[in-house]
N, C-alpha and C. Protein backbone atom coordinates (compact mmCIF):
# COMPACT_ATOMS: atom_id res chain seq x y z
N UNK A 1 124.51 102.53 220.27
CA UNK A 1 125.86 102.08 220.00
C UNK A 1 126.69 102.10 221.26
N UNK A 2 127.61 100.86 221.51
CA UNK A 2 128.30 101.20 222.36
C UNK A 2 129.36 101.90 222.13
N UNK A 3 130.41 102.31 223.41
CA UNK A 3 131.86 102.74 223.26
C UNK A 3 133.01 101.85 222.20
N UNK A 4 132.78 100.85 222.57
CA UNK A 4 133.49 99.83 221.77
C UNK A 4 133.16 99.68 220.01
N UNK A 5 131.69 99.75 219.72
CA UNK A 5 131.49 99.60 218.63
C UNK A 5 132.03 100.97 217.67
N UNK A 6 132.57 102.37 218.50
CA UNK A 6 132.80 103.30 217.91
C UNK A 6 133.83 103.72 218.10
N UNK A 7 134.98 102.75 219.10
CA UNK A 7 136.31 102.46 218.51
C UNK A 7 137.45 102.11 217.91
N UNK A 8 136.34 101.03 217.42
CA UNK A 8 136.76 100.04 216.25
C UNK A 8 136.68 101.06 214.81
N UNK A 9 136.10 102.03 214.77
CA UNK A 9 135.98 102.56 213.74
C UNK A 9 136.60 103.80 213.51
N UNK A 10 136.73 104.39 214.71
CA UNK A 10 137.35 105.36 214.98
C UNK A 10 139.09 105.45 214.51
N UNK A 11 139.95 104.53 214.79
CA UNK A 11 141.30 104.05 214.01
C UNK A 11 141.44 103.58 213.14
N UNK A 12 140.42 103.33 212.76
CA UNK A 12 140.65 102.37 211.34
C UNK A 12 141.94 103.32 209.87
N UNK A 13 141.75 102.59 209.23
CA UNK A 13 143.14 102.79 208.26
C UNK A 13 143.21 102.10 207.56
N UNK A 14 143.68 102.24 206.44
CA UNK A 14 143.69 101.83 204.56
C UNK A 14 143.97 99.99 205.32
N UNK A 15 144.73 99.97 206.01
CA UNK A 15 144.76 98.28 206.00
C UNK A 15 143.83 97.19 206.60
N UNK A 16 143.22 98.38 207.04
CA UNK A 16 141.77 97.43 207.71
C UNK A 16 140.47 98.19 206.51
N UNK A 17 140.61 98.82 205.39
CA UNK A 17 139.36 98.61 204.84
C UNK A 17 139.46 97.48 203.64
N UNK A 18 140.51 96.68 203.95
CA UNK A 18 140.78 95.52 202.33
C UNK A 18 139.42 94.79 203.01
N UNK A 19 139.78 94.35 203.97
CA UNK A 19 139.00 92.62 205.04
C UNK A 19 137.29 93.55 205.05
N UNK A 20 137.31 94.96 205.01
CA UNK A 20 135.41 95.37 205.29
C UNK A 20 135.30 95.48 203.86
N UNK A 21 135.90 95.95 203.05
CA UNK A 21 135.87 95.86 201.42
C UNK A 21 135.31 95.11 200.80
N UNK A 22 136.21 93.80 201.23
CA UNK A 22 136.24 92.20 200.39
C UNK A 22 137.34 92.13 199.56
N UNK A 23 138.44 93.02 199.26
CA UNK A 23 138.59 93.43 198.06
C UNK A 23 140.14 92.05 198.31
N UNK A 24 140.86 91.72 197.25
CA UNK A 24 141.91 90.93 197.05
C UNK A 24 143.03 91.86 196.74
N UNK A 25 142.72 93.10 195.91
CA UNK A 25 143.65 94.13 195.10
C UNK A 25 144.51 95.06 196.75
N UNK A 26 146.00 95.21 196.72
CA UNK A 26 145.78 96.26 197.99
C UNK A 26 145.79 97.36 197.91
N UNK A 27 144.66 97.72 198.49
CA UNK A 27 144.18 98.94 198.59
C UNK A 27 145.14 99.72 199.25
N UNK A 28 146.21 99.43 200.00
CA UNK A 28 147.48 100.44 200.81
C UNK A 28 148.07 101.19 199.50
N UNK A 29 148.50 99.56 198.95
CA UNK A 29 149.16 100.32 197.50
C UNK A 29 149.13 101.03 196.61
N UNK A 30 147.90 100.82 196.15
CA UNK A 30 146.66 101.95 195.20
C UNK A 30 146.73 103.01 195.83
N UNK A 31 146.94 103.22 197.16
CA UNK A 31 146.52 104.87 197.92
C UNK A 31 148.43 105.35 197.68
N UNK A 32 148.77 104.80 198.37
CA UNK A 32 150.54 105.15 198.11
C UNK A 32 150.76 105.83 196.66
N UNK A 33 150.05 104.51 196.03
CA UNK A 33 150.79 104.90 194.25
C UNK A 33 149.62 106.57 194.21
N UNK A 34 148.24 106.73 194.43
CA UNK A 34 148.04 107.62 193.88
C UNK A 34 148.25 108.91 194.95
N UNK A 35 148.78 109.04 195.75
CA UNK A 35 149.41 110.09 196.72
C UNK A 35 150.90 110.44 196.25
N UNK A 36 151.31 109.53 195.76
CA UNK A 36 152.93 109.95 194.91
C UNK A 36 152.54 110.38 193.47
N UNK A 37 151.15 109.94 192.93
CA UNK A 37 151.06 110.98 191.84
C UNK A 37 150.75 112.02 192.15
N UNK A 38 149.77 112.31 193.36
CA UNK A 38 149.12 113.70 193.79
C UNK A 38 147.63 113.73 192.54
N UNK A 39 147.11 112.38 192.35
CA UNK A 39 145.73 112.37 191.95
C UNK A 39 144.22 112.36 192.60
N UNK A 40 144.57 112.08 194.10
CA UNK A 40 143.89 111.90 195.51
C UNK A 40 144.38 111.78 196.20
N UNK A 41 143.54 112.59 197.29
CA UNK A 41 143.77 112.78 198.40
C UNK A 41 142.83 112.23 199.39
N UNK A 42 141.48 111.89 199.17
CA UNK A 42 140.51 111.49 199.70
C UNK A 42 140.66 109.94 200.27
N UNK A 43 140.12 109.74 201.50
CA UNK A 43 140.40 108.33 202.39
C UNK A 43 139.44 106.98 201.39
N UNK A 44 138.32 107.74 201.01
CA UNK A 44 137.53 106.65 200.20
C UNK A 44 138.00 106.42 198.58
N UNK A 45 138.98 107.16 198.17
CA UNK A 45 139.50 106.93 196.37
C UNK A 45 140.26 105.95 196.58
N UNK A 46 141.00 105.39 197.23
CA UNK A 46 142.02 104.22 196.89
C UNK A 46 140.99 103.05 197.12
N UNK A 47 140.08 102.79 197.99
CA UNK A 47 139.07 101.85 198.36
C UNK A 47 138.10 101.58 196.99
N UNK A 48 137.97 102.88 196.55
CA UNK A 48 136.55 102.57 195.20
C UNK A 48 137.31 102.48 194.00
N UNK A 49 139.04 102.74 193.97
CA UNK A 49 139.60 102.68 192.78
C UNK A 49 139.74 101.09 192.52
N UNK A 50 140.29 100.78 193.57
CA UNK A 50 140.53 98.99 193.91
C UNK A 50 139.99 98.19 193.64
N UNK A 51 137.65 98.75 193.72
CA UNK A 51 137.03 97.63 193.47
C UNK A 51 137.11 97.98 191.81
N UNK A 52 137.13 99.20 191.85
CA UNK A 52 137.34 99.09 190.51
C UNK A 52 138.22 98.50 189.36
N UNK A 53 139.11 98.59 190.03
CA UNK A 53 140.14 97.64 189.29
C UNK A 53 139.73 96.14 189.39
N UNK A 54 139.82 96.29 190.23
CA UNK A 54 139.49 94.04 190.58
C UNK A 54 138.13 93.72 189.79
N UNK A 55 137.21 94.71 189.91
CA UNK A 55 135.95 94.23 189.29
C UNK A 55 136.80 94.43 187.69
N UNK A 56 137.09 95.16 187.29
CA UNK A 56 138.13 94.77 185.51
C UNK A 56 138.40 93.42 185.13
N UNK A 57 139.20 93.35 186.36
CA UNK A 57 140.03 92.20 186.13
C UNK A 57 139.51 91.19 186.40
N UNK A 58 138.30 90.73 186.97
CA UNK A 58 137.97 90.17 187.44
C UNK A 58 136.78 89.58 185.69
N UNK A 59 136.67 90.72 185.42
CA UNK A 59 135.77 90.87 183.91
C UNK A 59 136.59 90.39 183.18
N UNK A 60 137.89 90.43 182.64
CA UNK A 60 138.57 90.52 182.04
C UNK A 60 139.08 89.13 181.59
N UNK A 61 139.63 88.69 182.92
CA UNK A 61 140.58 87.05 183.46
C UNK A 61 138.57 85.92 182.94
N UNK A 62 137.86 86.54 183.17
CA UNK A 62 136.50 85.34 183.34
C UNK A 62 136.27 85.03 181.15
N UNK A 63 136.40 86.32 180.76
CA UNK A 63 136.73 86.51 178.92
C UNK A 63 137.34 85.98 178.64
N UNK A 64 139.12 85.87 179.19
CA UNK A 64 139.93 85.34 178.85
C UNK A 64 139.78 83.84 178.99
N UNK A 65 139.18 83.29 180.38
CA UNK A 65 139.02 81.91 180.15
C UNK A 65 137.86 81.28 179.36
N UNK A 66 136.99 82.01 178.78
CA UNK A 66 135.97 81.46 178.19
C UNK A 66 136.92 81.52 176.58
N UNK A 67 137.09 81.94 176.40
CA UNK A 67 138.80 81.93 175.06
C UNK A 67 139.41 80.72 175.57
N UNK A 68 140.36 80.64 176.29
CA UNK A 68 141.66 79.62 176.79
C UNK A 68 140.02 78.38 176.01
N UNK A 69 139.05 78.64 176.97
CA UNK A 69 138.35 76.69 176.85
C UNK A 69 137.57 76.85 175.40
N UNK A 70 137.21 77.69 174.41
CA UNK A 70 136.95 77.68 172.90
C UNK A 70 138.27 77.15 172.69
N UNK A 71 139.40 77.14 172.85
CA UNK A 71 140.70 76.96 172.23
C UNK A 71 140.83 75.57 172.98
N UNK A 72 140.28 75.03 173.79
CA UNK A 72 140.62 73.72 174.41
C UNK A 72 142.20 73.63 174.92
N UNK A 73 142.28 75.05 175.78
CA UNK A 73 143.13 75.11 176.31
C UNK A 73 142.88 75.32 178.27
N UNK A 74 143.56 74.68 178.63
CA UNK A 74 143.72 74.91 180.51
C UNK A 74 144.48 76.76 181.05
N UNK A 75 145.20 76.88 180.66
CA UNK A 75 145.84 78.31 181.01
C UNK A 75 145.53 79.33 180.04
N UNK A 76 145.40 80.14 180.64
CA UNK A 76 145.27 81.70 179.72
C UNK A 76 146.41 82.14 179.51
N UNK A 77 146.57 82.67 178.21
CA UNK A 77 147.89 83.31 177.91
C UNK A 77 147.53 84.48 177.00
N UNK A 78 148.57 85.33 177.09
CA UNK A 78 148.36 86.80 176.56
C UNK A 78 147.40 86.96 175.36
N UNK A 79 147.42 85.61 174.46
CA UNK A 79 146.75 86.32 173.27
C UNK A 79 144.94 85.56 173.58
N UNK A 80 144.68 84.76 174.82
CA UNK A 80 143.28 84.79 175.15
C UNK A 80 142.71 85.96 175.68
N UNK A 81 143.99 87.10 176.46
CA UNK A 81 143.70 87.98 176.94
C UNK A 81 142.86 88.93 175.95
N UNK A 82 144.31 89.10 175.05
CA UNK A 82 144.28 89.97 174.00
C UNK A 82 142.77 89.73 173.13
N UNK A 83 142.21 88.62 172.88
CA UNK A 83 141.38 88.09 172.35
C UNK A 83 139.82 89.09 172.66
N UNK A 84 140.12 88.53 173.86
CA UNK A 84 138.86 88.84 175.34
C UNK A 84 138.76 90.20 175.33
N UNK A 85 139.89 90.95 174.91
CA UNK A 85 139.24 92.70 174.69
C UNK A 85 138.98 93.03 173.82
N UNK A 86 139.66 92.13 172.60
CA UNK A 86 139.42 92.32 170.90
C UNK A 86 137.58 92.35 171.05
N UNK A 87 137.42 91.43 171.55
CA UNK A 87 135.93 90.77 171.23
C UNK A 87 134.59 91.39 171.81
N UNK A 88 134.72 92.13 173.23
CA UNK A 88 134.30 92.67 174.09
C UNK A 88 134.57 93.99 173.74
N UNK A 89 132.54 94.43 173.14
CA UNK A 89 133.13 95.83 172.20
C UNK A 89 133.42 96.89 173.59
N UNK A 90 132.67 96.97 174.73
CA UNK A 90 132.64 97.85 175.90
C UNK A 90 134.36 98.15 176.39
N UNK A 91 134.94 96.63 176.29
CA UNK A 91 136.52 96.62 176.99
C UNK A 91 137.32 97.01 175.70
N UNK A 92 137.18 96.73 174.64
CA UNK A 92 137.62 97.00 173.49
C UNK A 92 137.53 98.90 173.56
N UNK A 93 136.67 99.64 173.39
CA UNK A 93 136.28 100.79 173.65
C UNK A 93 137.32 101.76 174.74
N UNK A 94 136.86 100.67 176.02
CA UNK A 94 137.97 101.17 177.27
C UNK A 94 139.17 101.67 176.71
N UNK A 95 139.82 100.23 176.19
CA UNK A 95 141.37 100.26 176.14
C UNK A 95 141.56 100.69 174.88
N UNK A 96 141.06 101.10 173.98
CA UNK A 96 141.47 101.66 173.00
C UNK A 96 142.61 102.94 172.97
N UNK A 97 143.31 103.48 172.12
CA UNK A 97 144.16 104.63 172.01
C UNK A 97 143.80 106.07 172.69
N UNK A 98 142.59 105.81 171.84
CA UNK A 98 142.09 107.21 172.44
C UNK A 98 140.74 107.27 172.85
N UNK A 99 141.12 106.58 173.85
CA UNK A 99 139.63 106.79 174.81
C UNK A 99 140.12 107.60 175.79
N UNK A 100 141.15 107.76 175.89
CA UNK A 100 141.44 109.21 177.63
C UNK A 100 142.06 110.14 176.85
N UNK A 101 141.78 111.35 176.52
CA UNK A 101 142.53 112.60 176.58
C UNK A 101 143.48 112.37 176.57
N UNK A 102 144.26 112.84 175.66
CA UNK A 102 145.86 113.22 175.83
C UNK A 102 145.84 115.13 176.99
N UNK A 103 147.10 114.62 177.30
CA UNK A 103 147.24 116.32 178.54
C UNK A 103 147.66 117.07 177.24
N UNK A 104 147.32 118.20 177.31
CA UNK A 104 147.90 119.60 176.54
C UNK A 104 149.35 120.12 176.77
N UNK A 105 150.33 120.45 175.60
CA UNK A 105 151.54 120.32 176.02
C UNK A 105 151.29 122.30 176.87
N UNK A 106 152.14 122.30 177.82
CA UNK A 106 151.93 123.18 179.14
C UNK A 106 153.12 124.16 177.91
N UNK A 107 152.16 125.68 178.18
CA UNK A 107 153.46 126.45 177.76
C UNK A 107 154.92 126.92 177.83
N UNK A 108 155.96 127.13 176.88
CA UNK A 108 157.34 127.03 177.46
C UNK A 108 157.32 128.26 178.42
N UNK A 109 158.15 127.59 179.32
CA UNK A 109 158.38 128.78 180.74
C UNK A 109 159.65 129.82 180.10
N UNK A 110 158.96 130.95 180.46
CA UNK A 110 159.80 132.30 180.05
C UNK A 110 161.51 131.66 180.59
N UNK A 111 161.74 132.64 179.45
CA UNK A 111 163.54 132.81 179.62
C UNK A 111 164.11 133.47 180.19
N UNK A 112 165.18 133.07 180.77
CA UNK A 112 165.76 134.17 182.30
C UNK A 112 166.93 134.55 181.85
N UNK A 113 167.45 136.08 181.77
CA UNK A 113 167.82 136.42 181.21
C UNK A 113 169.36 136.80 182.49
């Protein structure tokens, strides 16, 4: 390896892994939003959350248009969406009510007297 090939890598930063990614989703944003929740901290979670998301949506929008053209329609609209998860038992499953844990309500903090 040269010097050069291991300075290019050496600075790198959330805005140069979209273009080595591939990804369309931004990955800056995804890291921002989950650093203001305090859900990660790690340099590679906003990168693998991203494809993760886009690969969804990407599942999701391809359902929805195979709906929009059964309906002999050109644009997708909310209820091809809606359709496309109805129908799709895996995405159906996902987004259901209670597929994530609800949090446990945290005990009341003592009284100060």
């Amino acid at each position: 390896m040269t010097s050069q090939s291991l300075s290019c890598h050496k600075g790198s930063s959330l805005s140069n892994k979209r273009p080595e990614a591939e990804l369309q989703f931004p990955v800056s944003r995804v890291d921002r939003l989950l650093r203001e929740g305090q859900f990660a901290n790690r340099l590679t979670t906003p990168v693998f959350l991203t494809g993760i998301l886009e690969y969804l949506m990407a599942n999701i929008l391809d359902l929805a248009g195979k709906e929009a053209c059964i309906n002999h329609r050109v644009r997708i609209s909310p209820e091809h969406v809606q359709r496309a998860l109805i129908n799709n038992e895996n995405l159906r499953r996902l987004f259901q009510p209670s597929a994530f844990s609800k949090p446990t309500a945290s005990p009341p903090a003592p009284e100060r007297k």
